[in-house]
N, C-alpha and C. Protein backbone atom coordinates (compact mmCIF):
# COMPACT_ATOMS: atom_id res chain seq x y z
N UNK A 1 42.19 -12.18 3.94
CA UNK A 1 40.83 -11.68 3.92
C UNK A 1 40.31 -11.57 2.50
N UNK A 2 38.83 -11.71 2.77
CA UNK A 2 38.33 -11.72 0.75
C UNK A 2 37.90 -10.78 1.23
N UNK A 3 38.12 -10.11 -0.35
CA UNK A 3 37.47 -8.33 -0.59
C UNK A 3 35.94 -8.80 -1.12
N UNK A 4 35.50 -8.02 -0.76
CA UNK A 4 34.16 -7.56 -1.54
C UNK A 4 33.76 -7.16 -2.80
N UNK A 5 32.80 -7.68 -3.68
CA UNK A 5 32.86 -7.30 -5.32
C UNK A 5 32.31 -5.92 -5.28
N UNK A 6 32.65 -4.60 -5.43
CA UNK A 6 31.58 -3.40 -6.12
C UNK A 6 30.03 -3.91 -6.47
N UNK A 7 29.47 -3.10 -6.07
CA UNK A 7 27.69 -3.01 -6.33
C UNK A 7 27.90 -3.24 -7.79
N UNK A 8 26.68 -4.22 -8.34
CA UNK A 8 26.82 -4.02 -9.57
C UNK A 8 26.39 -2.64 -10.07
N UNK A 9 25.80 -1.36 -9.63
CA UNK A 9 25.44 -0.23 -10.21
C UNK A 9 26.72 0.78 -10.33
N UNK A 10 27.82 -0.34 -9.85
CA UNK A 10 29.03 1.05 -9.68
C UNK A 10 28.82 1.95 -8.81
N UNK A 11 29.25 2.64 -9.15
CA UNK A 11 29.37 4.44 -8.28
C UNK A 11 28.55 5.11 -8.50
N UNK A 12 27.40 5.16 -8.98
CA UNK A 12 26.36 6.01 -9.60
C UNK A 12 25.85 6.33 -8.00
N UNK A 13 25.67 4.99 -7.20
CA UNK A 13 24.95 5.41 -5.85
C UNK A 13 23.31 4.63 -6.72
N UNK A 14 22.60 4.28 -7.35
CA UNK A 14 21.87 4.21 -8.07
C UNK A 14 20.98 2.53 -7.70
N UNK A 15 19.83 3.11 -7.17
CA UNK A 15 19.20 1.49 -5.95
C UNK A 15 19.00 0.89 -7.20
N UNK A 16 18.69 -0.31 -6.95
CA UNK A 16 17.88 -1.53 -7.96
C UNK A 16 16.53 -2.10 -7.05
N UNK A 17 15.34 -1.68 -7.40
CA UNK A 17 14.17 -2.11 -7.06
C UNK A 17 13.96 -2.99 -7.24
N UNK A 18 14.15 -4.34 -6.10
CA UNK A 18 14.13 -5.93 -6.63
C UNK A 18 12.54 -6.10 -5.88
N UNK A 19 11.82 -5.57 -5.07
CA UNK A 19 10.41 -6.06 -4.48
C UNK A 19 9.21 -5.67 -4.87
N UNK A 20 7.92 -5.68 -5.00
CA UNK A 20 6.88 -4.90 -5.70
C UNK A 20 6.51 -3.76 -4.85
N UNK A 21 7.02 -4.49 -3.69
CA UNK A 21 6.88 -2.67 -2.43
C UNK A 21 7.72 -1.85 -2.56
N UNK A 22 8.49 -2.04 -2.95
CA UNK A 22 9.84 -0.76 -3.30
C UNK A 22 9.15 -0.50 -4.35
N UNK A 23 9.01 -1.09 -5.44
CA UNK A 23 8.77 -0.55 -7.08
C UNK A 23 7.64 0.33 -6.85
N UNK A 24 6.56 -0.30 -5.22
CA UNK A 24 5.51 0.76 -5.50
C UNK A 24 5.64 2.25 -4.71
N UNK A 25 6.86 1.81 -4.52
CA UNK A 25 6.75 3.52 -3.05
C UNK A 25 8.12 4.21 -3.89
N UNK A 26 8.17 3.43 -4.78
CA UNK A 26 9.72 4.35 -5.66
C UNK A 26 9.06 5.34 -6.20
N UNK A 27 8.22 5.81 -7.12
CA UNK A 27 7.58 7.10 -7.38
C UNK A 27 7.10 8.51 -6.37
N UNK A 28 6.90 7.25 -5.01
CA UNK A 28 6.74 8.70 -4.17
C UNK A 28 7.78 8.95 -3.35
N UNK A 29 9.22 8.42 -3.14
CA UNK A 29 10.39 8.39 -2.60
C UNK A 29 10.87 9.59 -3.61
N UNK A 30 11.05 9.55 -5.14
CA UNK A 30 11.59 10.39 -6.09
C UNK A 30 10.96 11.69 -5.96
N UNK A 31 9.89 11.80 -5.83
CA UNK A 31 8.66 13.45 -5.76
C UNK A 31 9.32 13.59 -4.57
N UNK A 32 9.79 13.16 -3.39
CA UNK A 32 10.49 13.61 -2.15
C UNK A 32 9.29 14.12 -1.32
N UNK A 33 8.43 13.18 -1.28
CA UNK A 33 6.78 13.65 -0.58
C UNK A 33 7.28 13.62 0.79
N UNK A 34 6.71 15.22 1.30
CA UNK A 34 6.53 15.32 2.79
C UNK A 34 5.78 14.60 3.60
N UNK A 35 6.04 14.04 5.01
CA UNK A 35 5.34 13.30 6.04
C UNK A 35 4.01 13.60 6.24
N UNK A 36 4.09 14.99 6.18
CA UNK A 36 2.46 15.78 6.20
C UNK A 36 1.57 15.15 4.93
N UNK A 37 2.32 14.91 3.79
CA UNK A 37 1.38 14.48 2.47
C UNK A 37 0.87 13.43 2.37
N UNK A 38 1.47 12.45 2.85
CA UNK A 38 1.34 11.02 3.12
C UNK A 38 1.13 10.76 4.49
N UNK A 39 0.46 11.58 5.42
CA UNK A 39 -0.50 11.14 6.85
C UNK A 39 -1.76 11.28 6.34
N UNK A 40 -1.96 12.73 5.74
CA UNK A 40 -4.00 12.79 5.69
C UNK A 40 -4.56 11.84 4.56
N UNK A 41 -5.60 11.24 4.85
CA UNK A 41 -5.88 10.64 6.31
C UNK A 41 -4.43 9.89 6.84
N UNK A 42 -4.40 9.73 7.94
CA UNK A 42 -3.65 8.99 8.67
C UNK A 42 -3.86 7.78 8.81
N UNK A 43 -4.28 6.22 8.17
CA UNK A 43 -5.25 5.40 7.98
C UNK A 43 -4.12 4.43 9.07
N UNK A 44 -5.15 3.83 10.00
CA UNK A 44 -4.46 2.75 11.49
C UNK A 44 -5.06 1.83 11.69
N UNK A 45 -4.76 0.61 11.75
CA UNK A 45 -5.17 -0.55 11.86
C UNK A 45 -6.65 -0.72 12.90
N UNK A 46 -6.57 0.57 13.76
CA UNK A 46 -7.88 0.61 14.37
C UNK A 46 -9.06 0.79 13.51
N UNK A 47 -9.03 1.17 12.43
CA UNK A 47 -10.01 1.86 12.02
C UNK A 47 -10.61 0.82 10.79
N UNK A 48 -9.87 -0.44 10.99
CA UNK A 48 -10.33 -1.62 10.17
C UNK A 48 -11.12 -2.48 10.95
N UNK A 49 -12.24 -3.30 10.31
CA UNK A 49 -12.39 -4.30 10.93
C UNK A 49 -12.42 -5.67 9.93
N UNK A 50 -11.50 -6.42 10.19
CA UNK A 50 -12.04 -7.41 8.72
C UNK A 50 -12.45 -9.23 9.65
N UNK A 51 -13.61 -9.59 8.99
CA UNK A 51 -14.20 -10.77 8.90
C UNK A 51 -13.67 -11.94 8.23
N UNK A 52 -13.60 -13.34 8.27
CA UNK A 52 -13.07 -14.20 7.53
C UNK A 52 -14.26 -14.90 6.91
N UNK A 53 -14.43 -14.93 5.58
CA UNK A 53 -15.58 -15.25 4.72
C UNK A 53 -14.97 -16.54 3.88
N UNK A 54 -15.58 -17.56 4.68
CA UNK A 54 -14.79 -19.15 4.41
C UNK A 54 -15.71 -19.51 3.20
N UNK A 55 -16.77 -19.07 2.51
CA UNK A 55 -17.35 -19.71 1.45
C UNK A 55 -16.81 -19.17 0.17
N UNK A 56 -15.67 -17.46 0.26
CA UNK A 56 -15.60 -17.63 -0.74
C UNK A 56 -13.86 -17.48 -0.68
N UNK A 57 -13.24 -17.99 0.45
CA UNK A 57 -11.62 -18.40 1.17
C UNK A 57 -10.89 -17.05 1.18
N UNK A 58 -11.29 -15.53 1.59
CA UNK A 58 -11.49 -14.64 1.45
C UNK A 58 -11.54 -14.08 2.86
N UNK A 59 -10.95 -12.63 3.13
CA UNK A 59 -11.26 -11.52 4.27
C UNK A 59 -11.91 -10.44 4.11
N UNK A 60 -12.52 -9.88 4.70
CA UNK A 60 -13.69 -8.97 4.08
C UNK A 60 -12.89 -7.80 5.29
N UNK A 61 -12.56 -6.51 4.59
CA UNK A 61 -11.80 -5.55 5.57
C UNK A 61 -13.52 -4.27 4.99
N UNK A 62 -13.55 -4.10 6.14
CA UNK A 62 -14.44 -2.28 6.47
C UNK A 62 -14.18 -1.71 7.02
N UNK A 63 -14.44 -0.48 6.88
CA UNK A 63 -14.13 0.55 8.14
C UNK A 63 -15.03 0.30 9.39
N UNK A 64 -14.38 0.80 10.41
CA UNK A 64 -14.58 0.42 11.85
C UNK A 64 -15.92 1.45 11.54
N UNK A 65 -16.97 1.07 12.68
CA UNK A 65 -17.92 2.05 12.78
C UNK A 65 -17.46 3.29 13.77
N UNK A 66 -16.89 3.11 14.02
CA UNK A 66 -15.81 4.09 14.99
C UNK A 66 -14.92 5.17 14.28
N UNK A 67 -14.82 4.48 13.78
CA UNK A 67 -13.65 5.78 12.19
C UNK A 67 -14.25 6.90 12.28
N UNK A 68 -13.33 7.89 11.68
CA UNK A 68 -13.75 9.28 11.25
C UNK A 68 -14.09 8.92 9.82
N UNK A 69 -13.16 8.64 9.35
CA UNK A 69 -13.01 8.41 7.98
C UNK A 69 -13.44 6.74 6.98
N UNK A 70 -14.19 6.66 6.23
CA UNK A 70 -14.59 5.51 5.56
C UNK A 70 -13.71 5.45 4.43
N UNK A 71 -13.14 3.92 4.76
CA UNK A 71 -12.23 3.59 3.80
C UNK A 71 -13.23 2.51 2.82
N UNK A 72 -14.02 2.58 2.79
CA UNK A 72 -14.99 1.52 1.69
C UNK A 72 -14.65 -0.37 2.34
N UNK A 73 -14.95 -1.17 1.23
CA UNK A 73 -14.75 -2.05 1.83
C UNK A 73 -13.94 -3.09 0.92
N UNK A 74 -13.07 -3.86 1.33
CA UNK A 74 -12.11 -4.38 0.77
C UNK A 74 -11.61 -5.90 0.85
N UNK A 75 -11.47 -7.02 -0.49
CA UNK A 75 -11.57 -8.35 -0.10
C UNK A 75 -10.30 -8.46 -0.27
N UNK A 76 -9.34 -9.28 0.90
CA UNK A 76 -8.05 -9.81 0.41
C UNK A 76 -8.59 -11.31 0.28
N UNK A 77 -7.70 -11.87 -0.89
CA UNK A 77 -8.34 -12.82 -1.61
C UNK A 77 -7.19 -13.96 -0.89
N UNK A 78 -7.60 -15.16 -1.40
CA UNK A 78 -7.18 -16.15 -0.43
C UNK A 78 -5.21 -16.25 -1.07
N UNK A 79 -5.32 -15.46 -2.32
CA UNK A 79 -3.35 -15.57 -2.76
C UNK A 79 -2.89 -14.25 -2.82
N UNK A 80 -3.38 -13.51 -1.91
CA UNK A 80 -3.18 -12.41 -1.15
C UNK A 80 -3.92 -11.02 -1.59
N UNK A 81 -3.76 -11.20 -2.98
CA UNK A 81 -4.60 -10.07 -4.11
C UNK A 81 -5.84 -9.25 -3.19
N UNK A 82 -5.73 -7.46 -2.80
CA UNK A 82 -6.44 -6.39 -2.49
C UNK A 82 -6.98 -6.22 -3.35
N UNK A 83 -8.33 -5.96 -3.26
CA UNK A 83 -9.48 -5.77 -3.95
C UNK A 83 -10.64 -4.74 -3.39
N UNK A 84 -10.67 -3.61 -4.08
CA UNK A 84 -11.56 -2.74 -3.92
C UNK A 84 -12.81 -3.44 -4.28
N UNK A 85 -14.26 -3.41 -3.38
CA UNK A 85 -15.16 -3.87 -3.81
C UNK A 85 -16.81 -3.27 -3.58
N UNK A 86 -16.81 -1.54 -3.10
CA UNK A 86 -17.28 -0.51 -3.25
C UNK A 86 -17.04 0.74 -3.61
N UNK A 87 -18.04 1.71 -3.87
CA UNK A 87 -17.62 2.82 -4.91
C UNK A 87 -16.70 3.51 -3.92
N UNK A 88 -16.70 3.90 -2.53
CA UNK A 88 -15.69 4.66 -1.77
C UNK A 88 -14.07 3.62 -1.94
N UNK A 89 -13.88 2.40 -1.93
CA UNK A 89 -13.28 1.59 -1.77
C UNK A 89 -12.35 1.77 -3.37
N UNK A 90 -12.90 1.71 -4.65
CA UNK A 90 -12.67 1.78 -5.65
C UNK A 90 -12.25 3.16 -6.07
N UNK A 91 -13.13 4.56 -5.38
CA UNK A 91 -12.64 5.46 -5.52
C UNK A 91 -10.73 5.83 -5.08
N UNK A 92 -10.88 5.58 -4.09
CA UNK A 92 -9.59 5.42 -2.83
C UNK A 92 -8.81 4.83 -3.45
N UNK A 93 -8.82 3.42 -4.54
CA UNK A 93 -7.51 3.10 -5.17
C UNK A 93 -7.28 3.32 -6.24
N UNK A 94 -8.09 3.88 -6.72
CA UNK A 94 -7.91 4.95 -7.98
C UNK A 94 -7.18 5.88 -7.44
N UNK A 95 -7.26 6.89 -6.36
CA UNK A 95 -6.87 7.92 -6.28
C UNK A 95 -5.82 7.85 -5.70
N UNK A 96 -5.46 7.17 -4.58
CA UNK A 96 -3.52 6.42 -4.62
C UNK A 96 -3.27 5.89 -5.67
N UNK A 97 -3.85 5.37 -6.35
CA UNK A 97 -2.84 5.21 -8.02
C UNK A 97 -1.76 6.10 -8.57
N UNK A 98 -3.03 7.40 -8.78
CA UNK A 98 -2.65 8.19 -9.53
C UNK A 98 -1.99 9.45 -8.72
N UNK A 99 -2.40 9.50 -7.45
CA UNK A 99 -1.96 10.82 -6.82
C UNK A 99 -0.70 10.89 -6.60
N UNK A 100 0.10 11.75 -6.71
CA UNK A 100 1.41 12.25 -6.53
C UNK A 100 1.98 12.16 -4.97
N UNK A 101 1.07 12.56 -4.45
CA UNK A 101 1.30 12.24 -3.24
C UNK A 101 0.57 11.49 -2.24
């Protein structure tokens, strides 16, 4: 039987963030944010509606008129790139930027 090589981090126990989604949820994994902090709002795929805008190869995401809550409005670009592209929309990723939780 072949053995297995040791993690390269050793024994520390110590992850290596190889994806840009880990690298981005590693700051709020470390603060040890409660479930409660990261529901309000509770944001669900219902509460989107997005359009396909072929002139400029682009998806146009808004909030549902149904929502409680307005998430502004948002272009995913045709090489995947999220884009805030109103002041509620721009506010909102400013403020998951920076918020702790």
């Amino acid at each position: 039987r072949r053995r297995l090589a040791p993690c390269r981090s050793g024994i520390t126990g110590e992850l290596k963030l190889h994806v840009a989604l880990a690298q981005a949820w590693d700051s709020t994994v470390k603060l040890k944010c409660s479930a409660e902090a990261m529901a309000a709002p509770a944001l669900i795929v219902a509460d989107l509606v997005a359009t396909w805008n072929p002139v400029n190869d682009e998806c146009v995401v808004v909030t549902d008129a149904g929502a409680t809550v307005d998430y502004g409005v948002w272009n995913v670009l045709g090489n995947g790139n999220i884009v805030p592209e109103n002041r509620e929309a721009i506010r909102r990723n400013t403020r998951g930027g920076l918020a702790a939780c």
